[in-house]
N, C-alpha and C. Protein backbone atom coordinates (compact mmCIF):
# COMPACT_ATOMS: atom_id res chain seq x y z
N UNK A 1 110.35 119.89 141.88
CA UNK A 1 110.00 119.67 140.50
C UNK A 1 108.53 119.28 140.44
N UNK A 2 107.19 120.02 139.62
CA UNK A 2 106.19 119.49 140.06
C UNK A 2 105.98 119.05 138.31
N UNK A 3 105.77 117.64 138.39
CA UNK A 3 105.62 117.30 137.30
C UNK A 3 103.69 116.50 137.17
N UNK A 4 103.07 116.59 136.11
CA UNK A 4 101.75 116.40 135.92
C UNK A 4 101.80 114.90 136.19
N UNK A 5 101.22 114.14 136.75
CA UNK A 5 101.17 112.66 136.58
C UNK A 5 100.72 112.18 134.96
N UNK A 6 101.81 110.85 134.75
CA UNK A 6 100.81 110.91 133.05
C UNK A 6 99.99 109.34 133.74
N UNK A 7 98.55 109.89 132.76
CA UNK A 7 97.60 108.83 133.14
C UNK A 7 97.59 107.86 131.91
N UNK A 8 97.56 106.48 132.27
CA UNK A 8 98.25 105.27 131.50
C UNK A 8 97.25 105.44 130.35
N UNK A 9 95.81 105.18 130.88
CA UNK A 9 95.05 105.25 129.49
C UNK A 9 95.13 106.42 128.37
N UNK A 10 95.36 107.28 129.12
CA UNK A 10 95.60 108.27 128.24
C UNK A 10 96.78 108.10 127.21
N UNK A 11 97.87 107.63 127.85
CA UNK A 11 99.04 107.55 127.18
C UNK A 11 98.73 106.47 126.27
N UNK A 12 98.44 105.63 125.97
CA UNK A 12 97.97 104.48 125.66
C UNK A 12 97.17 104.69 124.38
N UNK A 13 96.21 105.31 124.83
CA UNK A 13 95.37 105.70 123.02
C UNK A 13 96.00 106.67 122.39
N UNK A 14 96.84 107.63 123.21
CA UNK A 14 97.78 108.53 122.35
C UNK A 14 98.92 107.40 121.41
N UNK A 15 99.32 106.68 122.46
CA UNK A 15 100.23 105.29 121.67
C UNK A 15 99.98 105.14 120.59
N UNK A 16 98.68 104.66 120.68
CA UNK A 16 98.05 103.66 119.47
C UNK A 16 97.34 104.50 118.67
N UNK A 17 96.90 105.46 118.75
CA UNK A 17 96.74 106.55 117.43
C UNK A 17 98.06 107.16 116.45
N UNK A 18 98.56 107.15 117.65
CA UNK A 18 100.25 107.79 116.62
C UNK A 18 101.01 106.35 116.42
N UNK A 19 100.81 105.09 116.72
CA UNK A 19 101.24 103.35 115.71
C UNK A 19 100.48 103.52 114.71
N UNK A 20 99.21 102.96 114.95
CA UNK A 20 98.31 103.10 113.88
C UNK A 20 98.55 103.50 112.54
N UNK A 21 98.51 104.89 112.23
CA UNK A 21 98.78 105.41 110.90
C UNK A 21 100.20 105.53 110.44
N UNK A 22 101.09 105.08 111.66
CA UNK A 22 102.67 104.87 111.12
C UNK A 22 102.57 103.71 110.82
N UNK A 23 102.21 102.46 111.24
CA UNK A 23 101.97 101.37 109.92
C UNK A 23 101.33 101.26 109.22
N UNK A 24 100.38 102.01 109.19
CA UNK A 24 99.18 102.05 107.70
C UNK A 24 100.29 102.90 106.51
N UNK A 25 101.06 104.06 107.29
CA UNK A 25 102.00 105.03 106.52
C UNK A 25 103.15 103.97 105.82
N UNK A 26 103.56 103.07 106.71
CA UNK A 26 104.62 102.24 106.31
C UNK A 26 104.54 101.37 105.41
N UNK A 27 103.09 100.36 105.27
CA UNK A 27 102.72 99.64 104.04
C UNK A 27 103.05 100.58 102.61
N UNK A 28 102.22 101.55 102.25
CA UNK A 28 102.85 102.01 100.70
C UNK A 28 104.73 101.79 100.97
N UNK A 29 105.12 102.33 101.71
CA UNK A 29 106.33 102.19 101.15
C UNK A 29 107.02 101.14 101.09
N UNK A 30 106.69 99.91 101.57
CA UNK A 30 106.99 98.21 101.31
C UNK A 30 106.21 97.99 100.12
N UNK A 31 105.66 98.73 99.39
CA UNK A 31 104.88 97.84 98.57
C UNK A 31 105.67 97.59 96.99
N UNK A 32 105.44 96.68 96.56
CA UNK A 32 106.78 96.20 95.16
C UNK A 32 105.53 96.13 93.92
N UNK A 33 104.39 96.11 94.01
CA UNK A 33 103.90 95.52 93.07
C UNK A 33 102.02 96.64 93.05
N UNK A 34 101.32 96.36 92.03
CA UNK A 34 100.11 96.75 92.44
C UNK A 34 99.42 96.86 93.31
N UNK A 35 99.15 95.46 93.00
CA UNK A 35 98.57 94.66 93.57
C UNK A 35 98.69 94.82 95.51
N UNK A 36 100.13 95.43 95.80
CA UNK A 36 100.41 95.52 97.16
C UNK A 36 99.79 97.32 97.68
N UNK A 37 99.87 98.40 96.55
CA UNK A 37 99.28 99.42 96.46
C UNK A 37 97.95 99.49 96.62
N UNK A 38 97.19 98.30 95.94
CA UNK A 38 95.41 98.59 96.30
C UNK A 38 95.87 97.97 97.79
N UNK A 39 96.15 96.88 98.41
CA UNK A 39 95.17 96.63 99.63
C UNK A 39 96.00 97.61 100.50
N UNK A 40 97.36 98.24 100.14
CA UNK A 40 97.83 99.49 101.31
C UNK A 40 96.63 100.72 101.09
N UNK A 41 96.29 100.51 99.85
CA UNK A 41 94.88 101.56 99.83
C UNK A 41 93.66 101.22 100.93
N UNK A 42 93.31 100.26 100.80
CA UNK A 42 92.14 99.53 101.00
C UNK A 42 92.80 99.51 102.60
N UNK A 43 93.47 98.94 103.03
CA UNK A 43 93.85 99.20 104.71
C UNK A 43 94.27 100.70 105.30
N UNK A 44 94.19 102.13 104.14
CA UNK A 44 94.25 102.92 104.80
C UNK A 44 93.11 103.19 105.13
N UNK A 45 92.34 103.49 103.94
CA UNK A 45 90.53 103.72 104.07
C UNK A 45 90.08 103.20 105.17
N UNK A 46 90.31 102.12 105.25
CA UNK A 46 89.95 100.73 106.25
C UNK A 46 90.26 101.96 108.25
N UNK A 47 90.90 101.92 108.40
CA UNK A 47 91.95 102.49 109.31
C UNK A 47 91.15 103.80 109.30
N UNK A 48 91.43 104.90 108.48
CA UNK A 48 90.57 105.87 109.03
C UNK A 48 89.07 106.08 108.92
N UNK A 49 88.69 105.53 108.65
CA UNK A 49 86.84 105.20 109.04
C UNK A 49 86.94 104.38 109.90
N UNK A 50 87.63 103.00 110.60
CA UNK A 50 87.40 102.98 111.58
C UNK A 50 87.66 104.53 112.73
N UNK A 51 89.18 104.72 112.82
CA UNK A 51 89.82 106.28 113.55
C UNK A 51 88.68 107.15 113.54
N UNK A 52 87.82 107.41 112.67
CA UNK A 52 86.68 108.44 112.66
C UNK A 52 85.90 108.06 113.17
N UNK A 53 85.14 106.60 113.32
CA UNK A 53 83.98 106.29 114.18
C UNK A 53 84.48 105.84 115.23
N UNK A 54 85.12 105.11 115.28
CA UNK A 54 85.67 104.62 116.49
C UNK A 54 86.09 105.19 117.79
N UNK A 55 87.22 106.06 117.32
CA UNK A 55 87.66 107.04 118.60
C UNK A 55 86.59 108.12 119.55
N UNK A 56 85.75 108.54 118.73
CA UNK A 56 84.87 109.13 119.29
C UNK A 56 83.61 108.19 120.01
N UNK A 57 83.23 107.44 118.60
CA UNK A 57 82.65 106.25 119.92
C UNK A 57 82.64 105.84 121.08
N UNK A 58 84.29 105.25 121.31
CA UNK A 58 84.95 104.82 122.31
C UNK A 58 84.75 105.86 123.52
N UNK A 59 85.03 106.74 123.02
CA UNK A 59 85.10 108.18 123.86
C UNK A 59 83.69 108.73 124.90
N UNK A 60 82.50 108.34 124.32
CA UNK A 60 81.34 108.52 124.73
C UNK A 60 80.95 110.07 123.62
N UNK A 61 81.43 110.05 122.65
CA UNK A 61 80.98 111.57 121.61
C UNK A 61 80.43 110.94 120.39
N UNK A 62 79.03 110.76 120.86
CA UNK A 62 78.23 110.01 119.84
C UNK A 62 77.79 111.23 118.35
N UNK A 63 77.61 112.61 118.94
CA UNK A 63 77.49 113.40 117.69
C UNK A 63 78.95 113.52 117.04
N UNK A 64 79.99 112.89 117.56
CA UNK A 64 81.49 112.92 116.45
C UNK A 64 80.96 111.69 115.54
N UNK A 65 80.78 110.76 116.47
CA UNK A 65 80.66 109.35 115.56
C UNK A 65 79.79 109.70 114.52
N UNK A 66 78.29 110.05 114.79
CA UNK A 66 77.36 110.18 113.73
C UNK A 66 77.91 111.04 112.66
N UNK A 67 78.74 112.38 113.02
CA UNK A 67 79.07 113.36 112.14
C UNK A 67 80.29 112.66 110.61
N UNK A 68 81.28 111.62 111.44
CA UNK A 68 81.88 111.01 111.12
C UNK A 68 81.11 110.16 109.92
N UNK A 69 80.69 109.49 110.35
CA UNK A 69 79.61 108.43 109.75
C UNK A 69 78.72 109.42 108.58
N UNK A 70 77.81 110.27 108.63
CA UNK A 70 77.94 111.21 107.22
C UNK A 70 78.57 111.50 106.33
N UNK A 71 79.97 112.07 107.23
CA UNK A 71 80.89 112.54 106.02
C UNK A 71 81.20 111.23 105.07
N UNK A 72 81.58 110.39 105.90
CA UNK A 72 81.88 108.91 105.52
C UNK A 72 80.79 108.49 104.02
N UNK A 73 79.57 108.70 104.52
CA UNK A 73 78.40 108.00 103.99
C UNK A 73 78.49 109.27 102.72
N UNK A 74 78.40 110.48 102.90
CA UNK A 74 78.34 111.36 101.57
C UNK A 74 79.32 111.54 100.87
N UNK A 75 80.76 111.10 101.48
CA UNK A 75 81.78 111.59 100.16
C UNK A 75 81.69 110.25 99.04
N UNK A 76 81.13 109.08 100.09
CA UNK A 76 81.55 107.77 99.27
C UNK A 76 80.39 107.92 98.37
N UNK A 77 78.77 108.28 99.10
CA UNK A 77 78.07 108.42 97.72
C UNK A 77 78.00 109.18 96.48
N UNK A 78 78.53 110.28 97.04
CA UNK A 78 78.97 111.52 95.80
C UNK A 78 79.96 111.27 95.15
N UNK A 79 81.13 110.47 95.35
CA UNK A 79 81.88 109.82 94.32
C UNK A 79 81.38 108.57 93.45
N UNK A 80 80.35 107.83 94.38
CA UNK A 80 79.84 106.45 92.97
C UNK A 80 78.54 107.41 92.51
N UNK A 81 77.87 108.41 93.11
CA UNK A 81 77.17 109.19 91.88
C UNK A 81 77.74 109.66 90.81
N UNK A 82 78.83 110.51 90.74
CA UNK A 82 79.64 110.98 90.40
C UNK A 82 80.15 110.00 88.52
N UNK A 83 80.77 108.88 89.41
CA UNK A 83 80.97 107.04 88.25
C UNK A 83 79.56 107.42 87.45
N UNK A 84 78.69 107.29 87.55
CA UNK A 84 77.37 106.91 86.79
C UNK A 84 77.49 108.20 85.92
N UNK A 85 77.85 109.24 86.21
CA UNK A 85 77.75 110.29 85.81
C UNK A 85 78.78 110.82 84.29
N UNK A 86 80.13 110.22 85.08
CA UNK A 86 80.77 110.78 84.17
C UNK A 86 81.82 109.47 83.92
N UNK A 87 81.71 108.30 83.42
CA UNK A 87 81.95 107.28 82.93
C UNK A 87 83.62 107.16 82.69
N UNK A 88 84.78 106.61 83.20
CA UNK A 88 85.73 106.84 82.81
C UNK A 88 87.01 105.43 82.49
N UNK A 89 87.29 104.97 81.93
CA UNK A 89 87.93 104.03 81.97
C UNK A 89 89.34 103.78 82.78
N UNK A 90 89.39 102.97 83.59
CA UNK A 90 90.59 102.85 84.76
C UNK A 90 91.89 102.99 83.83
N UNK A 91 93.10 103.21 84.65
CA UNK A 91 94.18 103.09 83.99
C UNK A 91 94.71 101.62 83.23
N UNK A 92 94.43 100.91 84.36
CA UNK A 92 94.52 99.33 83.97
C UNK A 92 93.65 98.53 83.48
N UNK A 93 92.43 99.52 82.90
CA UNK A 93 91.61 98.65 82.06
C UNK A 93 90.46 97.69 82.48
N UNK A 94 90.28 97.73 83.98
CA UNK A 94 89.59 97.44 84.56
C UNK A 94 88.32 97.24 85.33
N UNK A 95 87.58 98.61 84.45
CA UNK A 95 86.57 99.01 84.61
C UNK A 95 85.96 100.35 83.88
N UNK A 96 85.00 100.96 84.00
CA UNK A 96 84.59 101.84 83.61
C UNK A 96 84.53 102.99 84.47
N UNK A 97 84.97 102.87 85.81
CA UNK A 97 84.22 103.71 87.09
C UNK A 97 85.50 104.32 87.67
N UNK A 98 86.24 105.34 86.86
CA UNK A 98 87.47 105.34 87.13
C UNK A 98 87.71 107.13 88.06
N UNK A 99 86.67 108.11 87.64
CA UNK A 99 86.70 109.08 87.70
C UNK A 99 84.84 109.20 88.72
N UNK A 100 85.21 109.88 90.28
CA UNK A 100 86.55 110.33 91.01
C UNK A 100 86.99 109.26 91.54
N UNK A 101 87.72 108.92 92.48
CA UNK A 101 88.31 107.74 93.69
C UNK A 101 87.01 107.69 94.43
N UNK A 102 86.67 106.60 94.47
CA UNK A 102 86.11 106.54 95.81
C UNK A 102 86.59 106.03 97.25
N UNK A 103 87.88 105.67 96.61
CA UNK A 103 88.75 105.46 97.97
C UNK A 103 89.16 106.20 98.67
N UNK A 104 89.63 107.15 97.49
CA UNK A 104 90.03 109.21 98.20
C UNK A 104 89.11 109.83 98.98
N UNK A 105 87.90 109.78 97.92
CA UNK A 105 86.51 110.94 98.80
C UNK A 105 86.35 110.17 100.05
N UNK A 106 86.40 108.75 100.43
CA UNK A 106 86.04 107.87 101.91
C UNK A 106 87.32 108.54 102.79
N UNK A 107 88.54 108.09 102.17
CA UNK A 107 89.56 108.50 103.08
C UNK A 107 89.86 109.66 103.49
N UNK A 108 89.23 110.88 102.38
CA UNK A 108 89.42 112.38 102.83
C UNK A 108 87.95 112.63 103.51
N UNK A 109 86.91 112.26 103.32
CA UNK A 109 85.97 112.68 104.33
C UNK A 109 86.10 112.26 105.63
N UNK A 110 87.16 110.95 105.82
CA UNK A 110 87.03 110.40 107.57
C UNK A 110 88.04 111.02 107.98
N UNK A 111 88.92 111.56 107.33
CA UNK A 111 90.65 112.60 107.81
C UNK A 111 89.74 114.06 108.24
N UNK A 112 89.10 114.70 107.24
CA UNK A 112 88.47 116.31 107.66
C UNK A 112 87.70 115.93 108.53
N UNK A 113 86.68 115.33 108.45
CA UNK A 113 85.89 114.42 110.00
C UNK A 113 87.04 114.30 111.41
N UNK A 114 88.09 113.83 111.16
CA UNK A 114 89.02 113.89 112.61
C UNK A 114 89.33 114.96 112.73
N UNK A 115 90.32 116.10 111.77
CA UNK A 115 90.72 116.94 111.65
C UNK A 115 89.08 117.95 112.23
N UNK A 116 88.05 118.45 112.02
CA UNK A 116 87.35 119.16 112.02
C UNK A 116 86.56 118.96 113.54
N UNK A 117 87.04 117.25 114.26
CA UNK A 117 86.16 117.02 115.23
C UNK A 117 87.32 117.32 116.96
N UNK A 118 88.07 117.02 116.09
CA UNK A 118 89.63 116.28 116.78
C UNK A 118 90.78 117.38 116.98
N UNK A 119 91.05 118.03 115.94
CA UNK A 119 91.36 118.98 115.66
C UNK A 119 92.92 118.66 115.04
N UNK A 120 93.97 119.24 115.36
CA UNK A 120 95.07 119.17 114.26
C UNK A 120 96.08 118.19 114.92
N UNK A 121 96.27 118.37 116.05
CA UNK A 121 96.85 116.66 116.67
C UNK A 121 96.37 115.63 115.82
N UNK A 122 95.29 115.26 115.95
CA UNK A 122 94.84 113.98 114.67
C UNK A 122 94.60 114.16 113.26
N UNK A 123 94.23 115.24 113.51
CA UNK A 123 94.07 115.62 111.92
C UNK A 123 95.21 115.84 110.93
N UNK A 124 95.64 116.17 111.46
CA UNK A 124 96.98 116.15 110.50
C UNK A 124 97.46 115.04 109.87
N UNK A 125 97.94 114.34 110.98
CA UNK A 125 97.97 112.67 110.70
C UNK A 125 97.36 112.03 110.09
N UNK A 126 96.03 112.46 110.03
CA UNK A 126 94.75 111.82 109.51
C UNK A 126 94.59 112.46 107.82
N UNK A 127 95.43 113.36 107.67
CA UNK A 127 95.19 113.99 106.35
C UNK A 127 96.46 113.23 105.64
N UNK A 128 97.62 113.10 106.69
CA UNK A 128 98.71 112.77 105.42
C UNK A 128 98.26 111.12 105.06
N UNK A 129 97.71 110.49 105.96
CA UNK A 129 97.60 109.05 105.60
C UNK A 129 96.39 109.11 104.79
N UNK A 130 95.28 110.05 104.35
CA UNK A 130 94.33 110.10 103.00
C UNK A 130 94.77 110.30 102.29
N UNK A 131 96.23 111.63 102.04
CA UNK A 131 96.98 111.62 100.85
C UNK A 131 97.85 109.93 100.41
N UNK A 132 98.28 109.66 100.79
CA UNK A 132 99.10 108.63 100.49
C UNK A 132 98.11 107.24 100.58
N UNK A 133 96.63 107.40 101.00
CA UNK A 133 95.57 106.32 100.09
C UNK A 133 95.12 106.48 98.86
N UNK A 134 95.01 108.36 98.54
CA UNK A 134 95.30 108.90 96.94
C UNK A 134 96.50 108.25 96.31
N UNK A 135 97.89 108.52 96.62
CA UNK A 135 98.95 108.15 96.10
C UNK A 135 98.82 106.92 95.64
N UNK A 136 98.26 105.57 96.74
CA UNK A 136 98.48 104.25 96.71
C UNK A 136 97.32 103.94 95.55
N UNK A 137 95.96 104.57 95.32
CA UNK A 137 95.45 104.14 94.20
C UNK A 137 95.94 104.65 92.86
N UNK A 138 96.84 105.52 92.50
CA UNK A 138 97.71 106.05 91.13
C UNK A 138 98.48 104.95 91.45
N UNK A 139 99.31 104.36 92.24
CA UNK A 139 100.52 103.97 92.23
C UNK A 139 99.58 102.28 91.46
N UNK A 140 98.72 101.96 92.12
CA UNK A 140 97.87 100.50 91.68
C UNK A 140 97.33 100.74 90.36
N UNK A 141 97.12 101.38 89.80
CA UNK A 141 97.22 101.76 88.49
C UNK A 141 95.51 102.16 88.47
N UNK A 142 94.83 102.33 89.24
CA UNK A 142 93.42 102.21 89.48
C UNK A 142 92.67 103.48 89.01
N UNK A 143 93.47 104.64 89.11
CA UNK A 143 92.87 106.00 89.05
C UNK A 143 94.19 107.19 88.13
N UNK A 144 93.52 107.63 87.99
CA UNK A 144 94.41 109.10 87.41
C UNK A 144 94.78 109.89 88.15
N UNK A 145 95.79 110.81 88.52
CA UNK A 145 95.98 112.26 89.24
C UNK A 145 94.61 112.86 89.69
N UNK A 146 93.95 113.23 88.59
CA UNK A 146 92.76 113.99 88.50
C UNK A 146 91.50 113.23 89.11
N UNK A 147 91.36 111.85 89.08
CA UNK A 147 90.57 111.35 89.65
C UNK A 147 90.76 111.39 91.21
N UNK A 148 92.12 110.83 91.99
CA UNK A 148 92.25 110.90 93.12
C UNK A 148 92.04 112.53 93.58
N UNK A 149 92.33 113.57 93.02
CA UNK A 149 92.27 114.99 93.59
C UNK A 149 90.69 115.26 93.42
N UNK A 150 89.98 115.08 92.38
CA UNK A 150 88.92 115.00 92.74
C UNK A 150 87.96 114.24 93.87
N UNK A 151 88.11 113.46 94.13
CA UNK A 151 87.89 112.44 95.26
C UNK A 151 88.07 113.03 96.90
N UNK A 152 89.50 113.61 96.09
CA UNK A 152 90.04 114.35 97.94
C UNK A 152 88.80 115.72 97.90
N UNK A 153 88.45 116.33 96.68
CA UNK A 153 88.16 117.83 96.90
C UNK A 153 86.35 117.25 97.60
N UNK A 154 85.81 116.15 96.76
CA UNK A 154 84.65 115.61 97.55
C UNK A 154 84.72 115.26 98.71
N UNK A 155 85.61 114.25 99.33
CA UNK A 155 85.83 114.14 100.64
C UNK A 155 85.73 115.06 101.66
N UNK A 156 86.64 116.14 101.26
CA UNK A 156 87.05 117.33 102.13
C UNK A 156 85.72 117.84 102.26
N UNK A 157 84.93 118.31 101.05
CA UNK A 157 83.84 119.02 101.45
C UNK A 157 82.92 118.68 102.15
N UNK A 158 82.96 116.85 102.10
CA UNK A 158 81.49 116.44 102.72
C UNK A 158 82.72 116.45 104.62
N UNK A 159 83.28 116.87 104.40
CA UNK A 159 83.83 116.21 105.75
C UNK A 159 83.33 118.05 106.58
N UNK A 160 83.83 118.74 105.92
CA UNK A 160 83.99 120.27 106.34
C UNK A 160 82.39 120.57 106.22
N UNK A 161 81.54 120.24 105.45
CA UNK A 161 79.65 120.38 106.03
C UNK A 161 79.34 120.04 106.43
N UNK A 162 79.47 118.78 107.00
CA UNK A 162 79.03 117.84 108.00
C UNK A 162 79.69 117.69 109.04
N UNK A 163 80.87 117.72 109.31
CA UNK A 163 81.05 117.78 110.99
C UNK A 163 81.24 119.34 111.23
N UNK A 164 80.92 119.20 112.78
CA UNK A 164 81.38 120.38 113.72
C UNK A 164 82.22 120.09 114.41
N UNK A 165 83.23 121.19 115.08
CA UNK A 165 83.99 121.15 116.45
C UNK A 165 83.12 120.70 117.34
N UNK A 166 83.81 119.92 117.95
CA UNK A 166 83.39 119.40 119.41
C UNK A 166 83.37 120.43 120.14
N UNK A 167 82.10 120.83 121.55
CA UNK A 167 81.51 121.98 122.37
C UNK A 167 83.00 121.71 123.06
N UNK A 168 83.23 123.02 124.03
CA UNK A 168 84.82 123.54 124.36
C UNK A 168 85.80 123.69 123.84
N UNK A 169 86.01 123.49 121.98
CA UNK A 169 87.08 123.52 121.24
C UNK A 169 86.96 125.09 120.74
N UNK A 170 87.69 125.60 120.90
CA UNK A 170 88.14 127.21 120.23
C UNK A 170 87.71 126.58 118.79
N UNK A 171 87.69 127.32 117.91
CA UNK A 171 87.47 128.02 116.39
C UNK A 171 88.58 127.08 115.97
N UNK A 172 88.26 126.92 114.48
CA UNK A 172 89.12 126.32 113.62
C UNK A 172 90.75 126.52 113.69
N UNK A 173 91.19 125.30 113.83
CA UNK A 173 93.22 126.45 113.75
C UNK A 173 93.25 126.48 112.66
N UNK A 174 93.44 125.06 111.31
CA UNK A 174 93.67 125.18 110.23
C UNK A 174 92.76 124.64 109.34
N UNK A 175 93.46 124.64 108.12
CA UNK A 175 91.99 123.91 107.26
C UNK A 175 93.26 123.42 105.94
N UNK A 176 93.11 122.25 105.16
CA UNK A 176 93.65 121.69 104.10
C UNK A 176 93.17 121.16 103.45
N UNK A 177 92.75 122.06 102.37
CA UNK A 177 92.11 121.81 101.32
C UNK A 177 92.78 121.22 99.58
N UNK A 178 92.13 120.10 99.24
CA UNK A 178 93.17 120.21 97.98
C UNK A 178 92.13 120.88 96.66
N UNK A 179 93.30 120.92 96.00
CA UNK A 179 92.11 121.94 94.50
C UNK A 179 93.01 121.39 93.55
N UNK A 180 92.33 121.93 92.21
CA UNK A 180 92.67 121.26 90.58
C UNK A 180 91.69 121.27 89.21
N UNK A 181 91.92 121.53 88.57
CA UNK A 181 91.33 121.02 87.23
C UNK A 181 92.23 120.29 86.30
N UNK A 182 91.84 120.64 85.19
CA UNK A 182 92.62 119.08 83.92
C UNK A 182 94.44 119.84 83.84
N UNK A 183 94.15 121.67 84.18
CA UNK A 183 95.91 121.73 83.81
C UNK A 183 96.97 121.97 85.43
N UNK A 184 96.11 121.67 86.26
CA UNK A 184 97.15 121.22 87.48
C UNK A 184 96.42 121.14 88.71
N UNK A 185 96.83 121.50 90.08
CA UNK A 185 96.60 120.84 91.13
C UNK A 185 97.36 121.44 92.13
N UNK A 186 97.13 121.82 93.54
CA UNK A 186 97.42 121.68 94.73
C UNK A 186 96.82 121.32 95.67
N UNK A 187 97.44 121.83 96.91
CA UNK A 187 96.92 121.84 98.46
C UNK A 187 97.02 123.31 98.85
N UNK A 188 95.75 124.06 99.47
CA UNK A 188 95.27 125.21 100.34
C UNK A 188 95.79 125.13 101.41
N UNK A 189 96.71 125.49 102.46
CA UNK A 189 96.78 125.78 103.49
C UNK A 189 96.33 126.98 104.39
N UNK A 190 94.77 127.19 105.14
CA UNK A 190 95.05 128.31 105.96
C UNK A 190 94.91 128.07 107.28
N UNK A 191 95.81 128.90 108.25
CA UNK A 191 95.48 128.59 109.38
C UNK A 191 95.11 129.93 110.15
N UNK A 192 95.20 129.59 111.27
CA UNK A 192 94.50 131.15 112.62
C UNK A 192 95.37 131.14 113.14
N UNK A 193 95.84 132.28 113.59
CA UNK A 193 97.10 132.24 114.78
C UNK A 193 96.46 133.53 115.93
């Protein structure tokens, strides 16, 4: 039987990448109240911008980190440009700066940043836990449908111009894009086979 040796560290950050976003995943669904929806927001965001700079950091792939760190830095500014721009009042009354998320465009630019650097092992993961930091700011009463999908469609883009595949990675497998205007909304799926 010739079996591969598994090497501990390896196994280990595989561990703790696939914990990680299963308890960041698990907070929204404990949550009873708003108030428990923003900070499951606020600890997903939290979680994948670290996952985007971090892992590659750690790694010695300083053009992931930096690439990371752009997307990061342009979806969040193109969404508070965005506030100044087009003025919107929160659901809960709480502000004026309601339209796009800027929790979405952060959390979907550091997910397409993994997904685009990392590829679909993390990325994937890394996309469903930006959707459900969208979800968790509608659910906190903070944003609209349309605001969080907008947010994701900024994210995505600054994530998909600004990073590259890492040198030895084949061509794109997939890509998940979300889209929308005021009379509806999805998710793009294409992949390569």
């Amino acid at each position: 039987m010739n079996r591969k040796p598994v090497h501990a560290p390896r196994l280990r950050r595989h561990a703790l990448l696939a914990l990680g976003p299963a308890l960041l995943a698990a907070q929204p669904a404990l949550a009873s109240s708003q108030d428990d929806w923003a900070t499951a927001s606020d600890i997903g965001v939290g979680g994948l911008v670290a996952w985007s700079l971090g892992v590659p950091a750690a790694e010695g792939d300083t053009p992931g980190a930096l690439q990371a760190g752009g997307s990061v830095v342009a979806g969040f500014g193109a969404a508070q440009g965005l506030k100044q721009v087009f003025p919107e009042a929160r659901p809960d009354g709480s502000g004026n700066d309601s339209f796009p998320s800027g929790h979405t465009a952060t959390a979907f630019a550091a997910a397409t940043s993994i997904l685009e650097r990392r590829g679909p092992g993390e990325g994937v993961p890394a996309l469903a836990l930006a959707s459900l930091v969208g979800l968790a700011r509608v659910e906190a009463d903070k944003h609209h449908w349309y605001d969080v999908l907008a947010g994701a469609a900024i994210g995505s883009g600054a994530g998909l111009l600004i990073t590259h595949h890492k040198p030895g990675r084949d061509g794109r497998v997939a890509v998940l894009m979300p889209w929308g205007d005021f009379h509806g909304g999805g998710v793009t799926y294409a992949a390569r086979f």
